[in-house]
Protein backbone atom coordinates (compact mmCIF):
# COMPACT_ATOMS: atom_id res chain seq x y z
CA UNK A 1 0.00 0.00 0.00
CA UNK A 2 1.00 3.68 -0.82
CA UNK A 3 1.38 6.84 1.13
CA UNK A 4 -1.64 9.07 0.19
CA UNK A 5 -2.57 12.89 0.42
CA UNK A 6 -6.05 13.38 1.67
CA UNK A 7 -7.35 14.29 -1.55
CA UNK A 8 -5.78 11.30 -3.20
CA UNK A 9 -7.73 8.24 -4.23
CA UNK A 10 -6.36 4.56 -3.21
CA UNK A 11 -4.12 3.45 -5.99
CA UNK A 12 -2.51 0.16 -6.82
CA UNK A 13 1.02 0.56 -8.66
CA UNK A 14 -0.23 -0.01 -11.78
CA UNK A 15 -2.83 2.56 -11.65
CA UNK A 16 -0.67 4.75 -10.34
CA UNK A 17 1.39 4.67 -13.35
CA UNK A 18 -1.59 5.09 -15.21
CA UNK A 19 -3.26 8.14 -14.02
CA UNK A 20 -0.81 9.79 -12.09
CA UNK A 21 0.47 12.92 -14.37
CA UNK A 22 4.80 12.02 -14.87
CA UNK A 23 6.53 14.86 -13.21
CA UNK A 24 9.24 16.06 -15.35
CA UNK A 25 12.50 17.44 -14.68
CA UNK A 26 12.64 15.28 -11.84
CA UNK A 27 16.68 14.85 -10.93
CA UNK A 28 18.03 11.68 -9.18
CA UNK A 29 14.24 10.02 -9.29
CA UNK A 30 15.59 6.83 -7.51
CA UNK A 31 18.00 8.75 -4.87
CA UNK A 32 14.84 10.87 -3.83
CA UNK A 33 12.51 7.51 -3.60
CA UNK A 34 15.33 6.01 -1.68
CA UNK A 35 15.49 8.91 0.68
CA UNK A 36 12.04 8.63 0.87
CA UNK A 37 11.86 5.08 2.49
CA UNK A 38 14.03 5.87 5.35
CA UNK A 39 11.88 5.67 8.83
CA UNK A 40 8.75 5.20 5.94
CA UNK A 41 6.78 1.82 6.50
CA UNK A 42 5.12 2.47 2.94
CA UNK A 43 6.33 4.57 0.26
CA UNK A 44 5.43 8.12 -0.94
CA UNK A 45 2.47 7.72 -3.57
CA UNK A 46 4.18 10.78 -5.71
CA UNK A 47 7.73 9.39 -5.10
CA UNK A 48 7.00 5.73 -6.25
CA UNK A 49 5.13 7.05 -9.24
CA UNK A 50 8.49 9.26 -10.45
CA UNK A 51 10.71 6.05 -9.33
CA UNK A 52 8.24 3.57 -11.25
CA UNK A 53 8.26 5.75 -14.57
CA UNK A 54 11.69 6.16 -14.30
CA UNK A 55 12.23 2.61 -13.85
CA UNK A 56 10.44 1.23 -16.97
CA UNK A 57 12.67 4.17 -19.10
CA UNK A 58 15.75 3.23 -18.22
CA UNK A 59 14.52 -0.35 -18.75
CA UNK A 60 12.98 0.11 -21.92
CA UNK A 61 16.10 2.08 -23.19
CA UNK A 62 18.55 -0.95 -21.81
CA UNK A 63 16.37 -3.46 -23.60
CA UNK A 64 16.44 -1.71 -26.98
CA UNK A 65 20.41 -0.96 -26.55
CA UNK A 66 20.14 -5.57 -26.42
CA UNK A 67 18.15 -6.28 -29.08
CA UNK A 68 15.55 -7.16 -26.65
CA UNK A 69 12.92 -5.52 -27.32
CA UNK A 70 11.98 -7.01 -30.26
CA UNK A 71 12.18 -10.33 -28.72
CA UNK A 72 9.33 -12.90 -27.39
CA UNK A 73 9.26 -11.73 -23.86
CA UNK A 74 9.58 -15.54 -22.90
CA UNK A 75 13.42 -14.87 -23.24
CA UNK A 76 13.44 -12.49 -20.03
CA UNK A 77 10.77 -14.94 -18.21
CA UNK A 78 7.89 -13.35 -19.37
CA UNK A 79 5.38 -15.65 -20.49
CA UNK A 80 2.06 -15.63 -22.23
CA UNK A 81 2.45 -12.41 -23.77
CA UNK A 82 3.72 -12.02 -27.94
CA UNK A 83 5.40 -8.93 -27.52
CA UNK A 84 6.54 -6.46 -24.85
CA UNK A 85 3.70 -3.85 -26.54
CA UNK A 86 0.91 -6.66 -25.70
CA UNK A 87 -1.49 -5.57 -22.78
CA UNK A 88 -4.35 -7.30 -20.85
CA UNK A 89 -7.37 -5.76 -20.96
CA UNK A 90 -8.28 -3.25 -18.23
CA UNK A 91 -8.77 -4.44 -15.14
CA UNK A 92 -8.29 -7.99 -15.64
CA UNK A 93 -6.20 -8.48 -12.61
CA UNK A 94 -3.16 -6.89 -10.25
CA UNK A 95 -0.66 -4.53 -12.82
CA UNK A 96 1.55 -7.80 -13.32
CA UNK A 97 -0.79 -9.11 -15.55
CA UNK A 98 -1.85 -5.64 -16.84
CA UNK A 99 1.33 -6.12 -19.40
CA UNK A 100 4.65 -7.94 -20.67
CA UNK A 101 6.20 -4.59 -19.74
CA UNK A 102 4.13 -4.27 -16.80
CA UNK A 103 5.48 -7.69 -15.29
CA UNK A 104 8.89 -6.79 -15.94
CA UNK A 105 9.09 -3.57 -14.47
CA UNK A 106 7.71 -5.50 -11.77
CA UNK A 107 10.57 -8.10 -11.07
CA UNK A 108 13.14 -5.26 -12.02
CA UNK A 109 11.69 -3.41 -8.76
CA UNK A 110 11.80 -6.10 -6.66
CA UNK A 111 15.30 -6.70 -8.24
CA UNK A 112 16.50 -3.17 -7.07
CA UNK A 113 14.43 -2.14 -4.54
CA UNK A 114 13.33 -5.05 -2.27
CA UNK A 115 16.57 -7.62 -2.52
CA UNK A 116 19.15 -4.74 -3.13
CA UNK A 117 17.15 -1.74 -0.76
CA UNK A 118 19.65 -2.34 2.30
CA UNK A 119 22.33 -1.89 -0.31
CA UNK A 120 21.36 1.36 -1.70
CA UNK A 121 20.68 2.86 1.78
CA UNK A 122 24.40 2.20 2.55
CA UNK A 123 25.57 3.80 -0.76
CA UNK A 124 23.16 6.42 0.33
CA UNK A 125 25.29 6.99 3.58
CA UNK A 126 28.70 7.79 1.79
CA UNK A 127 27.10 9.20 -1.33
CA UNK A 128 24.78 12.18 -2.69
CA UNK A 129 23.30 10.31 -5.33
CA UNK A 130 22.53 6.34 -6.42
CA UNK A 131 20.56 7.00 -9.33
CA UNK A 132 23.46 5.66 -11.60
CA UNK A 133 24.08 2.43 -9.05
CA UNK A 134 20.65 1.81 -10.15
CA UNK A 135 21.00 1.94 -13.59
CA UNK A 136 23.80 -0.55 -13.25
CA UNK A 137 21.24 -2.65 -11.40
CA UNK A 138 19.37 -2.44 -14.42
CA UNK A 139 21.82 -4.04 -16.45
CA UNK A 140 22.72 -6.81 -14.15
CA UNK A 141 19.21 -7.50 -14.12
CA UNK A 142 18.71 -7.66 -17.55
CA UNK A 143 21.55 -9.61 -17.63
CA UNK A 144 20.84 -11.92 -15.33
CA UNK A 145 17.30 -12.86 -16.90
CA UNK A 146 18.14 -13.22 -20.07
CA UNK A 147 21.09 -15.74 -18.81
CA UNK A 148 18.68 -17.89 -17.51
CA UNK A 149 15.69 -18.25 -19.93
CA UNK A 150 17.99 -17.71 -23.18
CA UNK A 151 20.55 -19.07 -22.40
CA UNK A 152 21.52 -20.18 -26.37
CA UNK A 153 21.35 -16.59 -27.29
CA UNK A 154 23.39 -15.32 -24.45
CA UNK A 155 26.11 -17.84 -25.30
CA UNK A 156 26.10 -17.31 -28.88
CA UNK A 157 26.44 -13.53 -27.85
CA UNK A 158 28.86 -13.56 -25.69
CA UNK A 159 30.78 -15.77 -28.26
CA UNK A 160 30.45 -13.41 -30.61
CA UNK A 161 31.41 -10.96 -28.50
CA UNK A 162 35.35 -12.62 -27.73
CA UNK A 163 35.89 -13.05 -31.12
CA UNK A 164 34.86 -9.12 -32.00
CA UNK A 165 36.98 -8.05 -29.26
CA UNK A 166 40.14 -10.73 -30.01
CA UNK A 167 39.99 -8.79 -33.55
CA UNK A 168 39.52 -5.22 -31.96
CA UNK A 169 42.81 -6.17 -29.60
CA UNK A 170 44.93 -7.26 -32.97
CA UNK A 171 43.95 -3.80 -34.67
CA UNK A 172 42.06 -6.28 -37.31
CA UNK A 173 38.87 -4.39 -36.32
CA UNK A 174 37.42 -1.09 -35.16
CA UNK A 175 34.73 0.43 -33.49
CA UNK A 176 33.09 3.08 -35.78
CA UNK A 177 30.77 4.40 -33.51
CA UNK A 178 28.38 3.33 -31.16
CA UNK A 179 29.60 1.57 -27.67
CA UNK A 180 32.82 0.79 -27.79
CA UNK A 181 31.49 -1.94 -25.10
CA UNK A 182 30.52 -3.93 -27.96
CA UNK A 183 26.61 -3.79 -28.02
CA UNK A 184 24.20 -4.82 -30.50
CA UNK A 185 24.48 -0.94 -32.16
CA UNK A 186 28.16 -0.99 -32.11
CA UNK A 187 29.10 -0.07 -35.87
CA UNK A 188 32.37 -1.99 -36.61
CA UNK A 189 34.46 -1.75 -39.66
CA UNK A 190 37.57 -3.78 -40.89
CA UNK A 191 39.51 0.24 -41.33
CA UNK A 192 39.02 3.19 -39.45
CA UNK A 193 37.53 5.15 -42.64
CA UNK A 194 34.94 2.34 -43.74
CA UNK A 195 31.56 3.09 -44.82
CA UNK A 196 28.67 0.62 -43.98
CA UNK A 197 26.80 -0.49 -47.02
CA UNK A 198 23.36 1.22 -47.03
CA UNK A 199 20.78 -0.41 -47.21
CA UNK A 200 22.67 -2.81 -44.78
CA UNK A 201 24.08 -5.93 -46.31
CA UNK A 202 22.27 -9.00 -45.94
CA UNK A 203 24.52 -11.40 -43.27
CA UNK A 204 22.64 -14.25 -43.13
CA UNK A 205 23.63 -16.49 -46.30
CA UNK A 206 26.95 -15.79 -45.13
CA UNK A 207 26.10 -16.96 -41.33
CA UNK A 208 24.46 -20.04 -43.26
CA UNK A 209 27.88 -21.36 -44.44
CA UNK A 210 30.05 -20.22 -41.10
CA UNK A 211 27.45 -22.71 -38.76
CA UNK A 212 27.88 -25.27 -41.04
CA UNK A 213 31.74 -25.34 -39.45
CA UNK A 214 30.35 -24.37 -35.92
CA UNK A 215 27.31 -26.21 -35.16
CA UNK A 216 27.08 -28.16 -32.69
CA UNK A 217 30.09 -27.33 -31.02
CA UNK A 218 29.04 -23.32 -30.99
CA UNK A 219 26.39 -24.48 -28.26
CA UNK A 220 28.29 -27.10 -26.64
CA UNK A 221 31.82 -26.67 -26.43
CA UNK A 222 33.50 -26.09 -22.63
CA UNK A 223 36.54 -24.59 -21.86
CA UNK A 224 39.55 -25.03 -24.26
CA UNK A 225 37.49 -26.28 -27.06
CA UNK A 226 35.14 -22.62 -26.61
CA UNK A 227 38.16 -21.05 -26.74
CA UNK A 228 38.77 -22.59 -30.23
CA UNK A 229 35.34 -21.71 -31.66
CA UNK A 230 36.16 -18.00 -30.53
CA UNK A 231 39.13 -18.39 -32.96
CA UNK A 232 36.98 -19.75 -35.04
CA UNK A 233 34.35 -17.59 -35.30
CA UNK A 234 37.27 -14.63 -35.26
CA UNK A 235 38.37 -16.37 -38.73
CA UNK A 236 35.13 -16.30 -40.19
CA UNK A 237 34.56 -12.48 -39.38
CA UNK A 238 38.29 -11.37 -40.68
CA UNK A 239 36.83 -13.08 -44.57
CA UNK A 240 34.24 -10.87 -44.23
CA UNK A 241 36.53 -7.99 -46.78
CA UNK A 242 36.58 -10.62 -49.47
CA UNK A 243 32.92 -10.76 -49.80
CA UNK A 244 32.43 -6.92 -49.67
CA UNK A 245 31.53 -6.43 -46.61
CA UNK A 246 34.00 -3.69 -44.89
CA UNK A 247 31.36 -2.65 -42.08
CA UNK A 248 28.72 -3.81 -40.05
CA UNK A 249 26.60 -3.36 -37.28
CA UNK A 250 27.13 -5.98 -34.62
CA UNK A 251 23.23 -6.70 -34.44
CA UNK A 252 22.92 -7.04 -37.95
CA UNK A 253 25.64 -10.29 -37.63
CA UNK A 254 24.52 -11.46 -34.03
CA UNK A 255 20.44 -11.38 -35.33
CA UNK A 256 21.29 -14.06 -38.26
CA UNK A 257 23.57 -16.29 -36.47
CA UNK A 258 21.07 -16.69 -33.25
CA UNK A 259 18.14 -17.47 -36.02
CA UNK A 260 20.07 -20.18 -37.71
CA UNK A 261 21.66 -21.63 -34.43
CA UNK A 262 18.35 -22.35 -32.83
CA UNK A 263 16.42 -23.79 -36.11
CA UNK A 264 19.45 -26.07 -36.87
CA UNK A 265 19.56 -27.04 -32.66
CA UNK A 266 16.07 -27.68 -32.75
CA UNK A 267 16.70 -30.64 -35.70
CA UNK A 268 18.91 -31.97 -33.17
CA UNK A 269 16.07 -32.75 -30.81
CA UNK A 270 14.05 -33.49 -33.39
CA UNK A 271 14.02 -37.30 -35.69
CA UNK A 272 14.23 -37.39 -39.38
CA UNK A 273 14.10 -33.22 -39.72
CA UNK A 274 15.80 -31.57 -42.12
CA UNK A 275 19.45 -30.74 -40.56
CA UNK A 276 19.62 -33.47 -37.94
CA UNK A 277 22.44 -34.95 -37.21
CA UNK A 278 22.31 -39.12 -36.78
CA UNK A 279 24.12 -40.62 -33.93
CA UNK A 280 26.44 -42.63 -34.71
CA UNK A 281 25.58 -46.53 -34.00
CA UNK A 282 26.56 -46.74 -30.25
CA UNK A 283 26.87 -43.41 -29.05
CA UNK A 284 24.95 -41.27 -27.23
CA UNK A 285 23.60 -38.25 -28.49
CA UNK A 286 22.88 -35.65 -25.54
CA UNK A 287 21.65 -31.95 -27.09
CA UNK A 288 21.86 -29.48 -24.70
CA UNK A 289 17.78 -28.37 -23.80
CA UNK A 290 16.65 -25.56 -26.30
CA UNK A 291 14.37 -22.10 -25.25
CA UNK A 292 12.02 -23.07 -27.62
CA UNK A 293 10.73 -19.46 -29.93
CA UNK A 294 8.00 -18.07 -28.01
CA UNK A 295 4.57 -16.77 -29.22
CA UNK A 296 2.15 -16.42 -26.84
CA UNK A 297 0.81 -19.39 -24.47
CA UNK A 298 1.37 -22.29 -26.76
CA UNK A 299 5.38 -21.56 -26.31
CA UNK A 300 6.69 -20.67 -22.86
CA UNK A 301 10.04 -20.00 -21.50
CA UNK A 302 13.04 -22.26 -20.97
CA UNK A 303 12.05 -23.57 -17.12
CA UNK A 304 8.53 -24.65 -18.99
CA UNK A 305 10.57 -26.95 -20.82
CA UNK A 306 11.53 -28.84 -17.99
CA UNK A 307 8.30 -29.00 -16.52
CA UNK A 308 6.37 -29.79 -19.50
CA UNK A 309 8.44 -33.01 -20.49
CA UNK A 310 8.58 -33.87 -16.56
CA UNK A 311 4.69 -33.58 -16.68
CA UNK A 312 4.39 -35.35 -20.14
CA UNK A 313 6.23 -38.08 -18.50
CA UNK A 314 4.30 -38.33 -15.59
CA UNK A 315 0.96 -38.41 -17.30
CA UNK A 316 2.30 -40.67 -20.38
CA UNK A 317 0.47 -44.43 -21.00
CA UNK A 318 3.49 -46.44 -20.21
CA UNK A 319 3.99 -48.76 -17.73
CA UNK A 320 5.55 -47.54 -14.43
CA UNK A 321 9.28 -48.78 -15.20
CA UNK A 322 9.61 -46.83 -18.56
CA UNK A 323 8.00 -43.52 -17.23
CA UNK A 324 10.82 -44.41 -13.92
CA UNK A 325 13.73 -44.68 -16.54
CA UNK A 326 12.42 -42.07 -18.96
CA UNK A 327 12.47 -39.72 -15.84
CA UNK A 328 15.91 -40.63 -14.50
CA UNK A 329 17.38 -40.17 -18.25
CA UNK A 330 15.54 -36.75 -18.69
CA UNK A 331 17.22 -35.12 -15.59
CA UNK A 332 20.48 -36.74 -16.31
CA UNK A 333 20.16 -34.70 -20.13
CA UNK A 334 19.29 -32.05 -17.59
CA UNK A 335 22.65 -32.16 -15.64
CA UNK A 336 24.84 -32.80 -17.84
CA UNK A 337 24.09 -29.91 -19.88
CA UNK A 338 23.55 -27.37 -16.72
CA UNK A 339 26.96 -27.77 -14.86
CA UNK A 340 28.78 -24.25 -16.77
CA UNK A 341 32.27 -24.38 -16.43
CA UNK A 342 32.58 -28.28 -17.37
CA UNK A 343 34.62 -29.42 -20.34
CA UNK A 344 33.37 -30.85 -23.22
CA UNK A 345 33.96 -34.55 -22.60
CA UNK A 346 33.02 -37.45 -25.64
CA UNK A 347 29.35 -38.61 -25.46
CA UNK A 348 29.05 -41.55 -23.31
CA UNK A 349 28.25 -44.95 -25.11
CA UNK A 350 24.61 -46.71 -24.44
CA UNK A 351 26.19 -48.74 -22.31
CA UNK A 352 28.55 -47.02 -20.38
CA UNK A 353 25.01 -44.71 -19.95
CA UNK A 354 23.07 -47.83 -19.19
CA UNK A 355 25.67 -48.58 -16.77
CA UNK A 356 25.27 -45.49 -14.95
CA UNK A 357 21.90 -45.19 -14.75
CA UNK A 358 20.97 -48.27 -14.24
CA UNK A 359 19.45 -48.99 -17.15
CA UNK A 360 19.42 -51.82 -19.85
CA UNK A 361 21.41 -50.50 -22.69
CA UNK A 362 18.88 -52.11 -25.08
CA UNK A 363 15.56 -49.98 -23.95
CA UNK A 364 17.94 -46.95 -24.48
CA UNK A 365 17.27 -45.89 -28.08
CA UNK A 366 13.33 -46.30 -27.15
CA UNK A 367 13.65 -44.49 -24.36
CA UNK A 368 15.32 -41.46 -26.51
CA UNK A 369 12.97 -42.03 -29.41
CA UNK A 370 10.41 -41.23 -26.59
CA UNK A 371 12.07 -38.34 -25.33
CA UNK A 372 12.14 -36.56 -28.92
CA UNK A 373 8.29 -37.30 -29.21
CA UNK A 374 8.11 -35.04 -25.83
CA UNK A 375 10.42 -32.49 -26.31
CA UNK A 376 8.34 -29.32 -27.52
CA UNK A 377 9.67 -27.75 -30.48
């Protein structure tokens, strides 16, 4: 509940943002709502509104700066909604389900100012001003969600990323303009005069051939053998003079490579699609778990994965030992592929994996045929 004036009506958050008329000019919103908390047991209703609007700026500005914002909104654990500009209709429930936006600006204030508000009080104490501690808040945040429920296009970024900046540090490469942090509107160019093409140059048949070289290992290598599809991928950008292309937006490079990484991982999970790759006769094939595209409710975010085949498993007509070993494979997939920091070892054998998990190495190959037939796509 918020502080309220006399005159002012009871207003939920959401409403608040609605009606309340945004105060402009309005320095150091979030050091003045901070300051505002201290001794408070609620907040100001005027001081929450200019931190809440403030908020959902610098948010919205961060997630354009990604390339998020034209992204399902399952990728930063937003589900059920097809874009960020998709809203509810009116009151329909609590301002989390008022909007994809809505919801995130949501877990972004708990983010900042429930699990971090001790933290901010301290900086508070030895400084005049936090606003910009919480715009670096922001892009932890950010960071952190889109980590977790895309977790193929964060890798593929941050790929990306090494092998731009292994260039940058030879003098092969330059920032044009843009952030010289390397973000999806950082204009790079192969000399310092270069001129991007305009209209932009169409990357992706170009992608098309690199991931034929770097799939699968571009989503599953560890360690020493990442480190060699960074040099990799650094090779592949340093031909990109030959084929005309002398300058480029990071975005427009990242955007192609993501697309084509996550149809061509998807034909791993799948059987008999176009792309997959057959496992060899007596070894294991073990695809890391894929954030399947999102668009609206019939697609959710990456955690739904795991439930959904964990339910599908449960609810399955099998008999009770096949749904027990189909279970006990699924969450070894699971752990295998969620330990970061693990190299890249060869794919165990169906019966060295029978072995381990105590299962007959003949009822293996059903048992992944199953699996594909659960996996959504």
């Amino acid at each position: 509940m918020l502080k309220r004036r006399p005159s002012t009506q009871f207003v939920t958050p959401h409403s608040c943002a609605l009606r309340w008329p945004r105060r402009t000019n309005m320095p150091s919103v979030f050091t003045a709502f901070v300051h505002g908390l201290e001794g408070a047991r609620t907040p100001d209703a005027d001081l929450f509104h200019d931190a809440w609007h403030g908020l959902r700026a610098a948010l919205v500005s961060e997630m354009k700066k990604r390339g998020l914002w034209q992204s399902p909104p399952c990728y930063l654990g937003v589900c059920g909604w097809e874009s960020w500009d998709s809203e509810g209709p009116q009151g329909s429930g609590t301002f989390r389900s008022q909007s994809a936006l809505g919801e995130l600006v949501a877990d972004c204030y708990a983010f900042i100012f429930v699990d971090r508000l001790q933290s901010l009080k301290r900086h508070l104490e030895e400084k005049p001003d936090i606003d910009g501690l919480v715009l670096l808040n922001i892009r932890h945040f950010l960071h952190e969600r889109q980590r977790i429920h895309d977790p193929l296009g964060f890798r593929i970024f941050e790929l990306l990323r090494a092998a731009v900046e292994e260039a940058l540090s030879s003098g092969e490469l330059h920032v044009l303009a843009g952030d010289g942090k390397i973000r999806n509107d950082t204009l790079l160019g192969f000399r310092p005069g270069a001129e991007p093409q305009t209209p932009p140059a169409d990357l992706e048949p170009i992608v098309l051939r690199w991931n034929d070289e770097l799939m699968p290992a571009l989503i599953i290598a560890r360690t020493r053998q990442q480190t060699a599809v960074v040099r990799q991928l650094r090779e592949c950008l340093l031909e990109l003079p030959r084929r005309g292309i002398e300058a480029f937006r990071f975005k427009d490079l990242l955007d192609p490579l993501k697309r084509d990484a996550r149809r061509r991982w998807a034909a791993l999970l799948g059987e008999g699609e176009e792309g997959a790759v057959a496992p060899s006769p007596d070894a294991v094939q073990v695809p890391a778990p894929l954030p399947p595209e999102c668009s609206g409710e019939s697609q959710q975010s990456f955690e739904h994965l795991t439930r959904s085949v964990s339910t599908s498993i449960d609810r399955m007509e099998a008999d009770q030992r096949t749904r027990s070993q189909l279970m006990t494979l699924w969450h070894y997939l699971w752990r295998q592929h969620g330990e970061e920091g693990q190299e890249a070892v060869r794919p165990p054998s169906y019966r060295q994996l029978g072995q381990h998990l105590n299962i007959p190495r003949e009822r293996l190959p059903g048992l992944f045929a199953l699996l594909r037939q659960l996996v959504p796509r």
